[in-house]
C-alpha atoms as a PDB file:
ATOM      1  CA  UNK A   1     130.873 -21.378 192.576  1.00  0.00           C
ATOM      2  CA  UNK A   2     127.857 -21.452 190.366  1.00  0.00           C
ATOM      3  CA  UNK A   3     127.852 -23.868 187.595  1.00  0.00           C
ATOM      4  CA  UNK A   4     123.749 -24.400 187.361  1.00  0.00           C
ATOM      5  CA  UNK A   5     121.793 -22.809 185.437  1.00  0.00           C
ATOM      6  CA  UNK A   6     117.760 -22.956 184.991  1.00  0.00           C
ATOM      7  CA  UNK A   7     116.168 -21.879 182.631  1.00  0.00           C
ATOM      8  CA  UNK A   8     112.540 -21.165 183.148  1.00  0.00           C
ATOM      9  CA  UNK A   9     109.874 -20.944 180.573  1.00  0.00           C
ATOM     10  CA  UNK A  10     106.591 -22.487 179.414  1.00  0.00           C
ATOM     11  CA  UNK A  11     106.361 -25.212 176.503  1.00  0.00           C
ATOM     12  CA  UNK A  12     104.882 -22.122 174.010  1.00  0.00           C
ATOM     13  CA  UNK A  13     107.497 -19.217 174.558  1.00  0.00           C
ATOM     14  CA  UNK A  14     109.572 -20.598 172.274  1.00  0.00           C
ATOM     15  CA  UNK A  15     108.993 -18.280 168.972  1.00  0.00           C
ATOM     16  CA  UNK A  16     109.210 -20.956 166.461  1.00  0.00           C
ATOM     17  CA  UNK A  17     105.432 -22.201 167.401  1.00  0.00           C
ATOM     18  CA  UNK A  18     104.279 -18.807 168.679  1.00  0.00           C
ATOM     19  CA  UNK A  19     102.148 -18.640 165.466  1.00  0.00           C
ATOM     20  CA  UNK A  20     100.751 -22.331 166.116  1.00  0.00           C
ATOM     21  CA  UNK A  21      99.185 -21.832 169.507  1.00  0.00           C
ATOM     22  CA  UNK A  22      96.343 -19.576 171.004  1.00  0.00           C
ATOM     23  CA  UNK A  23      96.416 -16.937 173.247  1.00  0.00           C
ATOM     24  CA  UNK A  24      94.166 -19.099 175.729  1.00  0.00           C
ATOM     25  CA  UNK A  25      96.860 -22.097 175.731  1.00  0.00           C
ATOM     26  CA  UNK A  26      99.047 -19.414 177.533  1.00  0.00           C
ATOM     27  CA  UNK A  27      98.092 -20.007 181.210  1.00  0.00           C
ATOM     28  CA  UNK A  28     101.579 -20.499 182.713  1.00  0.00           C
ATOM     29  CA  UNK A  29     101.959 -24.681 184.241  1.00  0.00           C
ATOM     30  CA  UNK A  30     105.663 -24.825 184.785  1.00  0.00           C
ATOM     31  CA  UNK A  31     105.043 -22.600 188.381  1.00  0.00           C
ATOM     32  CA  UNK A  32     103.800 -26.072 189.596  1.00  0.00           C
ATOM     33  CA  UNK A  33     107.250 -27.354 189.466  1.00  0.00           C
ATOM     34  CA  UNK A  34     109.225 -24.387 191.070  1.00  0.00           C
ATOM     35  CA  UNK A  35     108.571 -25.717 194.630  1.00  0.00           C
ATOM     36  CA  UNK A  36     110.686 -28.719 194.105  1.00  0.00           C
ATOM     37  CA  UNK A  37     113.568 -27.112 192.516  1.00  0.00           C
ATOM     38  CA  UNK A  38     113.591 -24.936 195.236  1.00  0.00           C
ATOM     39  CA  UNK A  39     113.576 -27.203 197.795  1.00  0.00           C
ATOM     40  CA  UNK A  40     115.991 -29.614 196.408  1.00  0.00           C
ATOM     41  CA  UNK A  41     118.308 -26.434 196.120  1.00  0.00           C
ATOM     42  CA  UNK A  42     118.132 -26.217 199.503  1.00  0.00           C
ATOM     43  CA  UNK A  43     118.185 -29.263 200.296  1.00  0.00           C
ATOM     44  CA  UNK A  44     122.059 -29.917 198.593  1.00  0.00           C
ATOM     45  CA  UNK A  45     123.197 -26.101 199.779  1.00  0.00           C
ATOM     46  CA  UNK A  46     123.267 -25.264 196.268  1.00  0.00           C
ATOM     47  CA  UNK A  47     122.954 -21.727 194.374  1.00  0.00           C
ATOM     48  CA  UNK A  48     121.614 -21.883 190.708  1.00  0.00           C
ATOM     49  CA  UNK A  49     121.159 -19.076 188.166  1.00  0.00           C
ATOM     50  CA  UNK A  50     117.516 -18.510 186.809  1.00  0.00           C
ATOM     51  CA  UNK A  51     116.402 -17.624 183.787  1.00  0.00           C
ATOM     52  CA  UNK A  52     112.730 -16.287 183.954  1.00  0.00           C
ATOM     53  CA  UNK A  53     110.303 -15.398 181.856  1.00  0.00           C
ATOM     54  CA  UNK A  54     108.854 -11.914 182.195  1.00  0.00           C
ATOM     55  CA  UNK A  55     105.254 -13.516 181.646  1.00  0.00           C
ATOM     56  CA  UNK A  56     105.964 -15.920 184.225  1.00  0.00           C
ATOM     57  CA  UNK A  57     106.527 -13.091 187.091  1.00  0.00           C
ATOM     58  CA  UNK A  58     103.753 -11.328 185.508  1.00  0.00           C
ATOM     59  CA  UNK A  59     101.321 -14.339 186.099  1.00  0.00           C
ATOM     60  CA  UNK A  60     102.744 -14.939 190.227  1.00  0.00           C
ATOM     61  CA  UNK A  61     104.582 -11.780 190.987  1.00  0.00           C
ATOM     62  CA  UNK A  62     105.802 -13.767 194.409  1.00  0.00           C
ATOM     63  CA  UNK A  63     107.994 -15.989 192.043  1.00  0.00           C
ATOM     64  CA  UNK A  64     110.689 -13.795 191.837  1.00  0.00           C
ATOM     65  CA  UNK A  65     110.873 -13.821 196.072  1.00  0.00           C
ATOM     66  CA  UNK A  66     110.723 -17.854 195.668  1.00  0.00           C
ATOM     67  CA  UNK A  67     114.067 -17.498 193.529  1.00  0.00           C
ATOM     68  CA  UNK A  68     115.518 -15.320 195.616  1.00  0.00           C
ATOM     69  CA  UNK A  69     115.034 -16.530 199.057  1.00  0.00           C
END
């Protein structure tokens, strides 16, 4: 049974400040965090549903084979 969900997204995809930032803010820096997720998945033999942001596989393609594996 899966009963985790993660939902993952940057601090500006949120539309009620899209107006407030610039384009340049948008480099993605919640990939840094991914690797310990993953491993702590592991880790407990647990499966978790992701939530992804398109922009985020846009930015590292290889994400979505992270998830997966």
């Amino acid at each position: 049974m899966n009963i985790l969900g993660i939902d993952f997204e940057d601090w500006y995809h949120p539309e009620l400040i899209q107006k407030y930032i610039s384009k340049k803010d948008n480099k993605p820096k919640i990939i840094q965090g991914i690797d310990k997720i993953l491993d702590l998945l592991r880790k407990k033999d647990t499966k978790a549903t992701f939530f992804v942001v398109g922009e985020l596989l846009e930015f590292k393609p290889e994400l979505l084979d992270l998830i997966l594996d």
